[in-house]
Structure formats: C-alpha cells, structure tokens
N, C-alpha and C. Protein backbone atom coordinates (compact mmCIF):
# COMPACT_ATOMS: atom_id res chain seq x y z
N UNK A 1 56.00 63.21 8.94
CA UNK A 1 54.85 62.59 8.29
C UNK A 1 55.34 61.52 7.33
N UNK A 2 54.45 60.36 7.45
CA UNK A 2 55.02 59.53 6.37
C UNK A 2 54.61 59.45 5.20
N UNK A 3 55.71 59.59 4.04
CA UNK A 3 55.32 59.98 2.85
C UNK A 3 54.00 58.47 1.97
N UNK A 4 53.59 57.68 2.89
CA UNK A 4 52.81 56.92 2.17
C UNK A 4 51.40 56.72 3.19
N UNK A 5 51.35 57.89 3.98
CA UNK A 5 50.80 58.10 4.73
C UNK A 5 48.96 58.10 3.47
N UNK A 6 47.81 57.56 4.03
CA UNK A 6 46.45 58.11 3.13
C UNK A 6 45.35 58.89 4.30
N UNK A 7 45.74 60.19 3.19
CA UNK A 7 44.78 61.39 4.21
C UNK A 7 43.77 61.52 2.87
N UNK A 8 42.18 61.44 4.19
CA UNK A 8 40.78 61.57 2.91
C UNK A 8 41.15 62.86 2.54
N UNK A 9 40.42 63.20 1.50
CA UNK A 9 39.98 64.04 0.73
C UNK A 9 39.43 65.17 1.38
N UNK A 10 39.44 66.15 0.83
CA UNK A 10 38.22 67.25 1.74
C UNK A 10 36.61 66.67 1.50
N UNK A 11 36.12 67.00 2.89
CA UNK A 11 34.30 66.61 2.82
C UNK A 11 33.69 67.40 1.83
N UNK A 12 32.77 66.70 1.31
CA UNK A 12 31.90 67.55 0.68
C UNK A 12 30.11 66.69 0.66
N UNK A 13 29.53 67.45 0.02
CA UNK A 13 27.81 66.92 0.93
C UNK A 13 27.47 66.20 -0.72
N UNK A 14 26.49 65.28 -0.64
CA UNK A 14 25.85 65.08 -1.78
C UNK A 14 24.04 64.42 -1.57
N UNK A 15 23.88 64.17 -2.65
CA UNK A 15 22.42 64.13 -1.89
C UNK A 15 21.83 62.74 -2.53
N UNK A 16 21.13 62.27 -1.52
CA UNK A 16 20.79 60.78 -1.50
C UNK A 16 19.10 60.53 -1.59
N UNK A 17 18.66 60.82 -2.72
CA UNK A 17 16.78 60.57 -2.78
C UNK A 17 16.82 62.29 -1.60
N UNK A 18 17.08 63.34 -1.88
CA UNK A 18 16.60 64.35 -1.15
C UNK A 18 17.50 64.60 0.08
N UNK A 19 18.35 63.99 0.90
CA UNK A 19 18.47 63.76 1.91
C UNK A 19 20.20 63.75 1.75
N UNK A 20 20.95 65.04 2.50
CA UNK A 20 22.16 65.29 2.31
C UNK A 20 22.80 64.35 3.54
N UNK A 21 24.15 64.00 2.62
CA UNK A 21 24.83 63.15 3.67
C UNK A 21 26.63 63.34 2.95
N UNK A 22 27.60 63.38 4.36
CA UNK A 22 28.82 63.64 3.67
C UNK A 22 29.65 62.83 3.52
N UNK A 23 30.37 63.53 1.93
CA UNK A 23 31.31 62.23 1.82
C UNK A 23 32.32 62.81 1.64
N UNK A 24 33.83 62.26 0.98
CA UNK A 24 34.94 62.59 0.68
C UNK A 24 35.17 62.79 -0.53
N UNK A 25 35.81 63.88 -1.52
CA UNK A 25 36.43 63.67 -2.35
C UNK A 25 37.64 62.32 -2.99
N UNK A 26 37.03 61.91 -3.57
CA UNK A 26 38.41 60.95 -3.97
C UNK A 26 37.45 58.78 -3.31
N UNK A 27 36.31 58.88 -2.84
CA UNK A 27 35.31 58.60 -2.51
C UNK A 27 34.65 57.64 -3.55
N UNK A 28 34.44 56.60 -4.11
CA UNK A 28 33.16 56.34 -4.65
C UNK A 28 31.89 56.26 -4.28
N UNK A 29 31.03 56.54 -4.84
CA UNK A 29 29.48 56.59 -4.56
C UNK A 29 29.33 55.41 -3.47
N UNK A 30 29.71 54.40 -3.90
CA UNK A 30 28.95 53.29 -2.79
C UNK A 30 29.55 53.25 -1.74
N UNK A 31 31.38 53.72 -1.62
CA UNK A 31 32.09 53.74 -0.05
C UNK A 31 31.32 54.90 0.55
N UNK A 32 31.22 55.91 0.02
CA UNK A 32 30.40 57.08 1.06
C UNK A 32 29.07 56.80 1.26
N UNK A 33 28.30 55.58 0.79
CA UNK A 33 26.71 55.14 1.24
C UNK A 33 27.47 54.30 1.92
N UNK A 34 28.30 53.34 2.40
CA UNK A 34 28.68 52.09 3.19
C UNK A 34 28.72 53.17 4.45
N UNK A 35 29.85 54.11 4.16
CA UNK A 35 30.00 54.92 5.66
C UNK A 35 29.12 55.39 6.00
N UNK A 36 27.75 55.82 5.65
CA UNK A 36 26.90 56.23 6.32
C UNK A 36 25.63 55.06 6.66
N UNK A 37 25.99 53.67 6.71
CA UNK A 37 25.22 52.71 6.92
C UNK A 37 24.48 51.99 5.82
N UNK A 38 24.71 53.01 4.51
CA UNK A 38 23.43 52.47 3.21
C UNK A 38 24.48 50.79 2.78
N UNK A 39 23.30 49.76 3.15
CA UNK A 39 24.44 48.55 2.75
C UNK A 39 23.84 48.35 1.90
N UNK A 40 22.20 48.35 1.49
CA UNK A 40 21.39 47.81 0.57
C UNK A 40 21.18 48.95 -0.36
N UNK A 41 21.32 48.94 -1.87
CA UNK A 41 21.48 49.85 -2.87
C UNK A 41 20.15 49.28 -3.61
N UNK A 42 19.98 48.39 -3.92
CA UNK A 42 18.79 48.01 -4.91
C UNK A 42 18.22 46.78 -4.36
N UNK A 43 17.08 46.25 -4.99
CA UNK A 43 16.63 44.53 -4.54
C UNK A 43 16.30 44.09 -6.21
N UNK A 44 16.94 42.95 -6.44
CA UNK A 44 16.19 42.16 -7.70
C UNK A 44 14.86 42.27 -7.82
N UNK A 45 14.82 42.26 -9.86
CA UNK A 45 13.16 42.23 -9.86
C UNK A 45 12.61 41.48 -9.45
N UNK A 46 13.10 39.69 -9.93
CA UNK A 46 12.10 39.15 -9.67
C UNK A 46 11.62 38.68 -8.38
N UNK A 47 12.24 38.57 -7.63
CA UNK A 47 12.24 38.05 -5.99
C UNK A 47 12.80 39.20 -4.90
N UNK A 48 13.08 40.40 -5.39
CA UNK A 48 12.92 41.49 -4.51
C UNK A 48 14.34 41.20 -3.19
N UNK A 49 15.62 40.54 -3.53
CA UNK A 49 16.38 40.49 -2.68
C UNK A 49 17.63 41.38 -2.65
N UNK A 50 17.53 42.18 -1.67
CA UNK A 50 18.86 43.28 -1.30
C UNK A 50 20.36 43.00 -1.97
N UNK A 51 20.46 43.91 -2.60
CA UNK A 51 21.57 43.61 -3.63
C UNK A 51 22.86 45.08 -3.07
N UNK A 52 23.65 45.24 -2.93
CA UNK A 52 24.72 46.18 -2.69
C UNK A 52 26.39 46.18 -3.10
N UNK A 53 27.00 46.55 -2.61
CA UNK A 53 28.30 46.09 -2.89
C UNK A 53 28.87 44.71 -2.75
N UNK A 54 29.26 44.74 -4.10
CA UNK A 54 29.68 42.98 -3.99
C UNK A 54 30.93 42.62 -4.23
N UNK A 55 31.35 42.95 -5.65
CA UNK A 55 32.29 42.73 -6.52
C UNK A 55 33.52 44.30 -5.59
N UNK A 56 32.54 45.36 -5.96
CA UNK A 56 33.33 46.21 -5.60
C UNK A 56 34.23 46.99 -6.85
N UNK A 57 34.67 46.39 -8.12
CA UNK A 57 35.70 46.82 -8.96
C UNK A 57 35.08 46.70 -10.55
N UNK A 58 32.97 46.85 -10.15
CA UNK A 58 32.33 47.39 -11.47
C UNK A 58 31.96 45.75 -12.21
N UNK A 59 32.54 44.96 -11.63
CA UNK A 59 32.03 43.88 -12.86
C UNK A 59 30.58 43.14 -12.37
N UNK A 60 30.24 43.23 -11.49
CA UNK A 60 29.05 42.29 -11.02
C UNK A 60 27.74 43.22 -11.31
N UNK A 61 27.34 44.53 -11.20
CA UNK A 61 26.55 45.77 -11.28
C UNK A 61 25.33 45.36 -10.08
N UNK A 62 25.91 44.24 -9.41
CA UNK A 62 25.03 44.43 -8.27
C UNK A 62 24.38 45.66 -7.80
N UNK A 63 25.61 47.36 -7.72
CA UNK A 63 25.44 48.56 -6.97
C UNK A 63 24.95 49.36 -7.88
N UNK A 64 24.13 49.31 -8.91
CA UNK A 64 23.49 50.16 -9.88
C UNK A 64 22.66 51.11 -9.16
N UNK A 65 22.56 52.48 -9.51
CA UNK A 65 21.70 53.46 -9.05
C UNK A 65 21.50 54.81 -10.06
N UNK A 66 21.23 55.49 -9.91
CA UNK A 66 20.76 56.85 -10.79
C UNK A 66 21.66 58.13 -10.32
N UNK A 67 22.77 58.38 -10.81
CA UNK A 67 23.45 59.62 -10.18
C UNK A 67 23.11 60.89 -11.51
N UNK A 68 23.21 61.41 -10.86
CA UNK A 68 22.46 62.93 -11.63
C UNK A 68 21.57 62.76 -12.65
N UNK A 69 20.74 61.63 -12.65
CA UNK A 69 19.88 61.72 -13.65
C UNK A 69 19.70 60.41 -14.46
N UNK A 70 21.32 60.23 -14.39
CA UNK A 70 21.77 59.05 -15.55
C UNK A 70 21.77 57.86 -14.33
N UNK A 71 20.84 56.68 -15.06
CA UNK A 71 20.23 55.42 -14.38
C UNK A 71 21.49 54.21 -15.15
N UNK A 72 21.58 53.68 -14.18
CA UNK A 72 22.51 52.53 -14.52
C UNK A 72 23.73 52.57 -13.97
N UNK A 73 23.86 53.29 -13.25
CA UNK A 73 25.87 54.06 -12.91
C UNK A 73 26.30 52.85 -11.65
N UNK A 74 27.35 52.57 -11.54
CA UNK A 74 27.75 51.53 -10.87
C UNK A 74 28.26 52.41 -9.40
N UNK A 75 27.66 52.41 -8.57
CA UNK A 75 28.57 52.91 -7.43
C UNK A 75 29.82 52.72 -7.11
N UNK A 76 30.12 51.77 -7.10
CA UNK A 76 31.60 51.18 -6.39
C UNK A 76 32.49 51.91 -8.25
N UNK A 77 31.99 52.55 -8.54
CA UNK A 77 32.87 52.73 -10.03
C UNK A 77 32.79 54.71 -10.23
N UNK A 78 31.59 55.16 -9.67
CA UNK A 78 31.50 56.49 -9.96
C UNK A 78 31.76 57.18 -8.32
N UNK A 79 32.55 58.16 -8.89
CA UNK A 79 33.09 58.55 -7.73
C UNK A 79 32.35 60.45 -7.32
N UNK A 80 32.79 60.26 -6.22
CA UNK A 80 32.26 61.55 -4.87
C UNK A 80 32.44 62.69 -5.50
N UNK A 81 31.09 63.84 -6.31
CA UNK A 81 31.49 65.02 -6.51
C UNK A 81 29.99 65.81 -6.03
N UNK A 82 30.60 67.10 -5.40
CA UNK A 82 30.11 67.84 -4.77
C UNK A 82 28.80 68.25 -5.18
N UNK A 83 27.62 68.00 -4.02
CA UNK A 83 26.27 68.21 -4.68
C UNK A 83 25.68 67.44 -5.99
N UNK A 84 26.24 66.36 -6.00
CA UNK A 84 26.05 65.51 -6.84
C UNK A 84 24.46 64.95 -6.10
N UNK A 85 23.59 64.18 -7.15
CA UNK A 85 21.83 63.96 -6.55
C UNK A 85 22.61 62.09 -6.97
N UNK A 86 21.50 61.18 -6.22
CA UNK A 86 21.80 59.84 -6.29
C UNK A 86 20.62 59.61 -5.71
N UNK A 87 19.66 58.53 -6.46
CA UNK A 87 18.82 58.10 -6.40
C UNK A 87 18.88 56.89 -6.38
N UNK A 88 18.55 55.86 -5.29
CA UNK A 88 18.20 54.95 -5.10
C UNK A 88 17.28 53.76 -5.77
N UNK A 89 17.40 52.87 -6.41
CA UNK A 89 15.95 52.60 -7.22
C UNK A 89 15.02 51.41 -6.25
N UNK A 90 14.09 51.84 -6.33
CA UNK A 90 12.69 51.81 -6.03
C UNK A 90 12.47 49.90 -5.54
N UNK A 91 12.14 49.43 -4.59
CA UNK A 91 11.83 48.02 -4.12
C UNK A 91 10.68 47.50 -4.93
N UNK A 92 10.91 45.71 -5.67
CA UNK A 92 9.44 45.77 -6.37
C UNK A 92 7.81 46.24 -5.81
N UNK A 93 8.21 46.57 -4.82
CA UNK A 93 6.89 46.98 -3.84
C UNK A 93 6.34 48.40 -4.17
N UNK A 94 7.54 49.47 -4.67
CA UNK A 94 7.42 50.73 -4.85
C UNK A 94 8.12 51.66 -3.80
N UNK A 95 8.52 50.74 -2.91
CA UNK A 95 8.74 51.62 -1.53
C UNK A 95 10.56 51.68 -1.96
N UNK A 96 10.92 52.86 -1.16
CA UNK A 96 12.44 52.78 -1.71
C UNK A 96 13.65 52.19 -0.50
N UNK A 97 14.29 52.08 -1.12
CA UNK A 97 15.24 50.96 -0.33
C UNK A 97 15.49 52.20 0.85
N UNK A 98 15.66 51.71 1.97
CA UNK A 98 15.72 52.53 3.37
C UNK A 98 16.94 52.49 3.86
C-alpha cells in the first residue's frame, strides 16, 4: 500500500431539509452535497440567482446554509458529522432550492 495513498473516511448519513443522504467523515458539508448532485446551495436576494460552491476555501460565502440550527455556516468550511440536520435556505419565491 502506498503510504500517501487517500482512503475516505468511514460513511456516515446526515440530513438535508429532512431527507438523509451519505457522506464521509473528514468531508465538508458542500463536497458531500456536490457528490450527491446538490450544485445550487442558495439564490441571491435580490435577483434570485443560484449561488453554490465557488471560492471553495470560506472567503466568498457564496455556500451559506443552516447546519444544526446555526444559519450562516459556510459549507465548503464546516465539515461531515454524523446525523448532523442542514438546511437549505429558502428561494426568494419561498420554494426551497431543489
């Protein structure tokens, strides 16, 4: 085996607006929504346009969402823990990002 070999993490489930989906330990919030297809995380207020991973390394907050409660958390910055809740925020329409 090669010692610089990268093996994921063990799976573990977390939950997305209700709706369990798995990710990896060792994981940030927004790589385990990319792997399961979520590209769009929020839309701007004023013109309502799909905003997601951008920057990637926390400085742009394009990937803002609600993890356990607490609103504002940067995905690409908070990372994969087990049974963790993540809420999506809401399209200016009301409808939630899909």
């Amino acid at each position: 085996m090669d010692d610089y070999a990268i093996s994921p993490g063990p799976a573990v489930t977390l939950w997305v607006d209700g709706r369990a989906i798995e990710a990896r330990l060792g994981q940030t919030v927004g790589t385990a929504l990319l792997a399961q297809g979520v590209r769009v995380l929020r839309h701007t207020r004023n013109q309502g346009k799909p905003r997601g991973l951008f920057c990637a390394v926390g400085i742009c907050y394009d990937c803002v969402l609600t993890v356990n409660g607490k609103p504002g958390m940067r995905a690409c910055m908070t990372y994969v823990e087990p049974g963790m809740n993540v809420s999506l925020p809401r399209k200016p329409d009301g409808d939630r990002v899909p």
